[in-house]
C-alpha atoms as a PDB file:
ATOM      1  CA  UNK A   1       2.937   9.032  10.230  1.00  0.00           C
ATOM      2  CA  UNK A   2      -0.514   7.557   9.855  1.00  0.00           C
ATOM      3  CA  UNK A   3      -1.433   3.991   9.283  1.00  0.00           C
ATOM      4  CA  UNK A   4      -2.526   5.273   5.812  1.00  0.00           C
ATOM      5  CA  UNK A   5       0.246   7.153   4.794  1.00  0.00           C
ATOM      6  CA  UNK A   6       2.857   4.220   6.029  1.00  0.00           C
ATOM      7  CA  UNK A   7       0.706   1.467   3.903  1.00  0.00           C
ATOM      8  CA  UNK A   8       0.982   4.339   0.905  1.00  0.00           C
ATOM      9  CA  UNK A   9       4.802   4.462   1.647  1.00  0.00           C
ATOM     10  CA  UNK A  10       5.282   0.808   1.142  1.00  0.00           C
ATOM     11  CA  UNK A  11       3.613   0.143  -2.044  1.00  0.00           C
ATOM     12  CA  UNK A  12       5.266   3.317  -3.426  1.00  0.00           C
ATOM     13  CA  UNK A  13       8.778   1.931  -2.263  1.00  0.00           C
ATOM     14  CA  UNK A  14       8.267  -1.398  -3.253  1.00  0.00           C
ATOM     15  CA  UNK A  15       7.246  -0.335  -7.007  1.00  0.00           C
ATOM     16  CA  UNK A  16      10.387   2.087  -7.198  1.00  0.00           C
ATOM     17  CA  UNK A  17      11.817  -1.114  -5.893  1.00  0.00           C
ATOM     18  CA  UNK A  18      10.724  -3.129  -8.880  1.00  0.00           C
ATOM     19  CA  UNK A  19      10.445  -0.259 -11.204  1.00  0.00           C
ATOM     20  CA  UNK A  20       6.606  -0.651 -11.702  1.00  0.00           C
ATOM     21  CA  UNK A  21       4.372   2.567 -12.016  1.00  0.00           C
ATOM     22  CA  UNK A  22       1.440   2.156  -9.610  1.00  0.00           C
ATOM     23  CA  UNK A  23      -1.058   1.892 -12.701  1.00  0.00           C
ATOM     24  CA  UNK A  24       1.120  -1.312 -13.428  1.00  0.00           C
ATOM     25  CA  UNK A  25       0.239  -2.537  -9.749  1.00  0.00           C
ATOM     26  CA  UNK A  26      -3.425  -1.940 -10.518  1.00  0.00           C
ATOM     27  CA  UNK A  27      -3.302  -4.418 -13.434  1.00  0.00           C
ATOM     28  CA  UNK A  28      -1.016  -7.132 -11.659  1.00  0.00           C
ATOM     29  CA  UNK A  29      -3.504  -6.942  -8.738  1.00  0.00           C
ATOM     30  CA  UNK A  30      -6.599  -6.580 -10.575  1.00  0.00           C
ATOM     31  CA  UNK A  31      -8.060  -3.784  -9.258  1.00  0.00           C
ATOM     32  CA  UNK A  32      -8.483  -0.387 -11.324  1.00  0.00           C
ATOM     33  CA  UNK A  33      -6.049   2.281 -11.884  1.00  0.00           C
ATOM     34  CA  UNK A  34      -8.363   4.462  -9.891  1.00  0.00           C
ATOM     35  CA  UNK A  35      -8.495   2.553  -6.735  1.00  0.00           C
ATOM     36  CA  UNK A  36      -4.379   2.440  -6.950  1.00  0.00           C
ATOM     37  CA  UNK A  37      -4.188   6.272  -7.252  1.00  0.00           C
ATOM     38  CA  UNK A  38      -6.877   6.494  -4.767  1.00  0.00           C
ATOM     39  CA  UNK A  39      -5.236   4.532  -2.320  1.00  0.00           C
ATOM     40  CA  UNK A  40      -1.869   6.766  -2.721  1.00  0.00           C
ATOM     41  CA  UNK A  41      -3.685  10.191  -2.695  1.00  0.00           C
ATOM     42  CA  UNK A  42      -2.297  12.088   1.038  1.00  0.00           C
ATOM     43  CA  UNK A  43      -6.374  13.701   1.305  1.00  0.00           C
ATOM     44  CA  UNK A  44      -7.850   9.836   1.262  1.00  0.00           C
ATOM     45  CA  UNK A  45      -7.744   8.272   4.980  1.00  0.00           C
ATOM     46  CA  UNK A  46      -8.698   5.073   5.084  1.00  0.00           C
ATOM     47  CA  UNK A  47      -7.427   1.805   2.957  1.00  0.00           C
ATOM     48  CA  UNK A  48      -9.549  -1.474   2.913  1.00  0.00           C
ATOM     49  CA  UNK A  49      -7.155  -4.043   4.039  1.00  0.00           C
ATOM     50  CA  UNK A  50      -8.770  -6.164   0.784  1.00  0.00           C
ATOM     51  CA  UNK A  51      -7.300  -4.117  -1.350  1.00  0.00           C
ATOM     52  CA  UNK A  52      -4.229  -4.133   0.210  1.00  0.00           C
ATOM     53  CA  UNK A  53      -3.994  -7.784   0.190  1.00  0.00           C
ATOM     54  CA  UNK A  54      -4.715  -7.895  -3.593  1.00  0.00           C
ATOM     55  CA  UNK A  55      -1.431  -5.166  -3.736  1.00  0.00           C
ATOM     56  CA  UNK A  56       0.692  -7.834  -2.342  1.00  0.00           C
ATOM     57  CA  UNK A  57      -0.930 -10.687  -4.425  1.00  0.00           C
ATOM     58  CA  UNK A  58      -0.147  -8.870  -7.414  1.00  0.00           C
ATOM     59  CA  UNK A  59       3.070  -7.820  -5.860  1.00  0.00           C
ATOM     60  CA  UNK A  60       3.493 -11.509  -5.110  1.00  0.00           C
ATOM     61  CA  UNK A  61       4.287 -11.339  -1.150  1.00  0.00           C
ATOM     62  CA  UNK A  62       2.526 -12.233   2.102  1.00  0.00           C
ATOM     63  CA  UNK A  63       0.596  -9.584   4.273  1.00  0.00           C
ATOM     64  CA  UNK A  64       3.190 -10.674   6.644  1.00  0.00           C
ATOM     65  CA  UNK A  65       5.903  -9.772   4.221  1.00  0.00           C
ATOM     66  CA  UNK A  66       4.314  -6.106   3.379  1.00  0.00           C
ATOM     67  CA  UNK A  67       3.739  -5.335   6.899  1.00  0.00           C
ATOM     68  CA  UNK A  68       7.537  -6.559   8.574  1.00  0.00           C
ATOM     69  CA  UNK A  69       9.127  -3.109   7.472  1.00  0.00           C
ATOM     70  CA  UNK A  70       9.920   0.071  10.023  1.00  0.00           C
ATOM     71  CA  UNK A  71       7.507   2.283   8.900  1.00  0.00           C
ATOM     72  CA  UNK A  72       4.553   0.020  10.804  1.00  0.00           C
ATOM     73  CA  UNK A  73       6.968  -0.061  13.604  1.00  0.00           C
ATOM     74  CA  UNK A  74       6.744   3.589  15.001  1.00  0.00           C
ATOM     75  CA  UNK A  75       3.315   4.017  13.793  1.00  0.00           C
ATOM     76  CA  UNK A  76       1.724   7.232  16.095  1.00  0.00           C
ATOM     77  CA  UNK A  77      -1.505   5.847  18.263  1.00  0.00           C
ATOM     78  CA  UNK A  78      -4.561   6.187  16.629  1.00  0.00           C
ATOM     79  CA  UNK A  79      -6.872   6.232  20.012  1.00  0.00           C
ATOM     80  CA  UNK A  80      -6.730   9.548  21.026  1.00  0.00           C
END
């Protein structure tokens, strides 16, 4: 699994989680529905760690919180 797809993985969990639709994450973290569905979307490969941290602002929780779950544990390398 990619660093992308793992980061994808925990927003999506943590909405079903909290039963919030991503384009309700969008408007608690003030970013547009686009960038959300952008951000989830398998053929995108990179994520701007800003706009991950206003996720888990909206989501209120810590970067250290989002990140401290097993799918950034067993993360593949990415220097090839």
């Amino acid at each position: 699994m990619s660093v992308k797809d793992a980061v994808a993985k925990r927003f999506m969990d943590i909405c079903y989680e909290r039963n919030i639709k991503i384009n309700e994450l969008a408007n608690l973290s003030g970013v547009t529905p686009s960038t959300a569905y952008s951000m989830m979307d398998k053929r995108r490969q990179d994520v701007s760690i800003i706009t991950i941290k206003k996720f888990c602002d909206g989501l209120d929780i810590t970067l250290g919180e989002f990140f401290s779950s097993p799918e950034f544990d067993n993360l593949e390398q990415e220097i090839k």
